[in-house]
Protein backbone atom coordinates (compact mmCIF):
# COMPACT_ATOMS: atom_id res chain seq x y z
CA UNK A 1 52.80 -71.93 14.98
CA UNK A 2 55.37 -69.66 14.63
CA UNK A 3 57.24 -66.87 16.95
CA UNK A 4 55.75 -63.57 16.47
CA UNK A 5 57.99 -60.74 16.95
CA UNK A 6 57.57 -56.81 17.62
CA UNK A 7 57.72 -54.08 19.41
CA UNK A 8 54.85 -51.70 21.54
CA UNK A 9 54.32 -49.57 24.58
CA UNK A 10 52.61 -50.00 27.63
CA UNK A 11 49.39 -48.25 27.38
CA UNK A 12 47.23 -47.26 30.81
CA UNK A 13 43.44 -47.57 30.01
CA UNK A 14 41.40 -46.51 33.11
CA UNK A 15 44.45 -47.71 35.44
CA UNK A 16 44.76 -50.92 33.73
CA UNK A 17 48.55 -51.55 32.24
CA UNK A 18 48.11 -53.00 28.94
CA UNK A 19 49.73 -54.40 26.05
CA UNK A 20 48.15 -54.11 22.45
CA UNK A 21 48.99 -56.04 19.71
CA UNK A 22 49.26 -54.25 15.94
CA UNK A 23 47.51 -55.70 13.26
CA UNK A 24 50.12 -57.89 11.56
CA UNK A 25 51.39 -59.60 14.93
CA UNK A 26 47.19 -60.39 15.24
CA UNK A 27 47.46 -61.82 11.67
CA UNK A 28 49.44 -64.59 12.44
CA UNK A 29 47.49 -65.73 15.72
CA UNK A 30 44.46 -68.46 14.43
CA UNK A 31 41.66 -66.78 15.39
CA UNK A 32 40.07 -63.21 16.12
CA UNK A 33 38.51 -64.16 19.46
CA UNK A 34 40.63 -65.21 22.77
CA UNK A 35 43.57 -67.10 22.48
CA UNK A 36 46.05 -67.97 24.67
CA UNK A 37 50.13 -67.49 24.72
CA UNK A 38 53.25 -68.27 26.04
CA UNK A 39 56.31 -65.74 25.60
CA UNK A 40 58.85 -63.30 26.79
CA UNK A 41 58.07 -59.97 27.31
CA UNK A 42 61.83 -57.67 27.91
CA UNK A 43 63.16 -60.82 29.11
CA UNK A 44 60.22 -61.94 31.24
CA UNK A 45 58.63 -65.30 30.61
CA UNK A 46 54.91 -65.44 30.80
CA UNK A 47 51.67 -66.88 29.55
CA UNK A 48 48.25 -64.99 28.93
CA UNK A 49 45.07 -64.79 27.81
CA UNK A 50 44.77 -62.25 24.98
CA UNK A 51 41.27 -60.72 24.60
CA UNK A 52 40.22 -59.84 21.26
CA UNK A 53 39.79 -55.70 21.12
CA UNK A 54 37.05 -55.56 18.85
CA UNK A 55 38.74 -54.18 15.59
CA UNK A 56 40.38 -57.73 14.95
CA UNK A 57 43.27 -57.28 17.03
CA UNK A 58 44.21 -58.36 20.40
CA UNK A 59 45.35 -57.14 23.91
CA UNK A 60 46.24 -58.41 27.06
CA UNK A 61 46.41 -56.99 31.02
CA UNK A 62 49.81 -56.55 32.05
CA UNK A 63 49.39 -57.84 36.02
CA UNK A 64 51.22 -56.19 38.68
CA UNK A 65 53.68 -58.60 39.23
CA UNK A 66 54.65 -58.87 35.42
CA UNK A 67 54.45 -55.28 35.14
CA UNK A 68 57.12 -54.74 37.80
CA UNK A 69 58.98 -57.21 36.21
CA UNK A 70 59.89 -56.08 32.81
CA UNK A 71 61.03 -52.73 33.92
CA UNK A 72 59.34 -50.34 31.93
CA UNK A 73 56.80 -47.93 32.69
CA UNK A 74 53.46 -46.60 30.82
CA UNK A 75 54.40 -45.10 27.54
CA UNK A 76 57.65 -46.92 27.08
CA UNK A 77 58.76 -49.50 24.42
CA UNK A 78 58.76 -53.11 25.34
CA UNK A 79 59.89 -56.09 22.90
CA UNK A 80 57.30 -58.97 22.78
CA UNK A 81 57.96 -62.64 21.36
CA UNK A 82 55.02 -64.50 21.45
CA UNK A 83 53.63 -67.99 20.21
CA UNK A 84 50.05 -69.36 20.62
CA UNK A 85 49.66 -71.90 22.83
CA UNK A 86 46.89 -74.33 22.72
CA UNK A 87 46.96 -74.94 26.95
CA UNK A 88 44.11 -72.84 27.84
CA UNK A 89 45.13 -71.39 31.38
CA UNK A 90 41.97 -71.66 33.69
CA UNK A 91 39.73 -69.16 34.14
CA UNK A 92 38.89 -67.21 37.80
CA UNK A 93 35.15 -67.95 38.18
CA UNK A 94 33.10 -64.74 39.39
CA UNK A 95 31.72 -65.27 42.85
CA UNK A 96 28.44 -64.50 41.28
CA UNK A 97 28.48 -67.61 38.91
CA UNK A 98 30.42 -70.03 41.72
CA UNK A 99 27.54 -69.52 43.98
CA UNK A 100 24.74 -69.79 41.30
CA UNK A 101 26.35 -73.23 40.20
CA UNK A 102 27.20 -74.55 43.72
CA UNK A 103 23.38 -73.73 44.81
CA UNK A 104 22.09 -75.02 41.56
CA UNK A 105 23.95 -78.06 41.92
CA UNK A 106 25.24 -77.39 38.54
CA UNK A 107 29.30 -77.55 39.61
CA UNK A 108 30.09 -80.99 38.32
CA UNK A 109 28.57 -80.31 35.07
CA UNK A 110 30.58 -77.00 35.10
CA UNK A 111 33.80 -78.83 36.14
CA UNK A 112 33.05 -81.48 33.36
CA UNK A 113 33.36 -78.45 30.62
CA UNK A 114 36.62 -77.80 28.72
CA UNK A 115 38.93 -74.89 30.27
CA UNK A 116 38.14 -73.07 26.67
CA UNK A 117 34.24 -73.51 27.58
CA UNK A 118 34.46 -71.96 30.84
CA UNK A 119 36.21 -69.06 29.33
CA UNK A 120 33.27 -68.46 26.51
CA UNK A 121 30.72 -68.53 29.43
CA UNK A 122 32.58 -66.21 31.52
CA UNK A 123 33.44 -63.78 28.59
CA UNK A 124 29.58 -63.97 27.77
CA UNK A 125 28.03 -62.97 31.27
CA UNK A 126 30.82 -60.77 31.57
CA UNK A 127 29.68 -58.51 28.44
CA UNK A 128 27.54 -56.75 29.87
CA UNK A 129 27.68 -53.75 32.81
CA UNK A 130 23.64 -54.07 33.38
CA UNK A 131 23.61 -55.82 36.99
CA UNK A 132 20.21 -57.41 36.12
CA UNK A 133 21.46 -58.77 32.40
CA UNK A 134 24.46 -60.30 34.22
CA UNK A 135 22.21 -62.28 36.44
CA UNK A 136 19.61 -63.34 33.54
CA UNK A 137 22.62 -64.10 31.95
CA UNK A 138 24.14 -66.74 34.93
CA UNK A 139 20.47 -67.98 34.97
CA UNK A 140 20.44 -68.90 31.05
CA UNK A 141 24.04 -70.27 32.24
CA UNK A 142 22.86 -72.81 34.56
CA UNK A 143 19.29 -73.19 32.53
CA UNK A 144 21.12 -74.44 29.46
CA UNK A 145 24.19 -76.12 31.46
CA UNK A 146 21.24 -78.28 32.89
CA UNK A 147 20.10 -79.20 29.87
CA UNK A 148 22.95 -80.52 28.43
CA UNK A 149 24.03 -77.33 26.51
CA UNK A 150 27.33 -76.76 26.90
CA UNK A 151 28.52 -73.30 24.86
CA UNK A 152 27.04 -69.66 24.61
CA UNK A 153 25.15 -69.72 21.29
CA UNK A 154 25.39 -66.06 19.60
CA UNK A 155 28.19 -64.59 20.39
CA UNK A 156 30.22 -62.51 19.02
CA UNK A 157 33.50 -64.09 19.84
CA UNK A 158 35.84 -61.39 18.58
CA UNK A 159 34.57 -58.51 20.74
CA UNK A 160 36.44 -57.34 23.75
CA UNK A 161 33.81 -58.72 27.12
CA UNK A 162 35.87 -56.46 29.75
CA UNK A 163 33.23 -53.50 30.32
CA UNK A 164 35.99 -51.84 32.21
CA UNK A 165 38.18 -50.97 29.87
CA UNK A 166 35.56 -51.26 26.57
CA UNK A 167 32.74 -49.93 24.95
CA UNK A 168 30.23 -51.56 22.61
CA UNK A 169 32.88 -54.58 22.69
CA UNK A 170 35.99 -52.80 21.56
CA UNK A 171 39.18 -51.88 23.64
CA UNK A 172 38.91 -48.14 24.47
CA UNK A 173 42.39 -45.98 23.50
């Protein structure tokens, strides 16, 4: 895959710093859902998830340290060079799913999924901001983990999951 090259500002969405991708540098990534990338960012190496923002373009969470780090502040100009990288970094597990797996005994089976597996689960329970849906959905988690299942089926993998800064699954700004 090739380097993809442009320009954007640092956008603040509810307090999160974040970096959005235009259309044509989403073009040349493989897919419309989450991918992951490696890249320099005003001079800063890093590597990311980016989350799909619902409109077929991508974004990703600028974290405090790599926000200090590039020098710019919200509303300024930063120069991106990215490629996609196909080393999935691994996903933080919620403390609600950790301790529905570990009391399930469901953990190995968990640990036996690929690190792009464990991302789709996470992005599914995630996608929602009803406390009780999240829970059915860690329950239908560990129910189909059990049996052998080992994906979300119908899901919409292009929608933005982070309720936060989102509504109806796409990036809000």
């Amino acid at each position: 895959m090739s380097t993809i090259h442009f320009e954007t500002k640092i956008l603040d969405i509810k307090g999160w710093k974040i970096i959005r991708f235009p259309p044509n540098a989403t073009e040349a990534l493989s897919s419309r859902g989450m991918v992951m990338v490696k890249g320099i960012l005003n001079d800063i190496d890093f590597e990311t998830t980016l989350e799909p923002d619902g409109t077929g373009s991508h974004w990703f969470r600028l974290s405090d340290t790599l926000f200090e780090a590039v020098h710019a502040d919200v509303g300024e100009t930063v120069s991106l060079a990215v490629e996609q990288s196909d080393d999935w970094i691994e996903p933080v597990v919620p403390p609600d799913l950790s301790s529905s797996l570990e009391s399930t005994e469901l953990q190995t089976q968990w640990d036996q999924l690929t690190t792009k597996a464990r991302w789709e689960w996470i992005r599914w329970i995630r996608f929602t901001r009803n406390p009780s849906t999240r829970q059915r959905r860690i329950e239908t988690l560990c129910s189909m983990l059990n049996s052998g299942k080992r994906r979300p089926c119908c899901f919409d993998y292009s929608r933005c999951t982070e309720t936060a800064v989102s509504k109806s699954g796409v990036l809000l700004g």
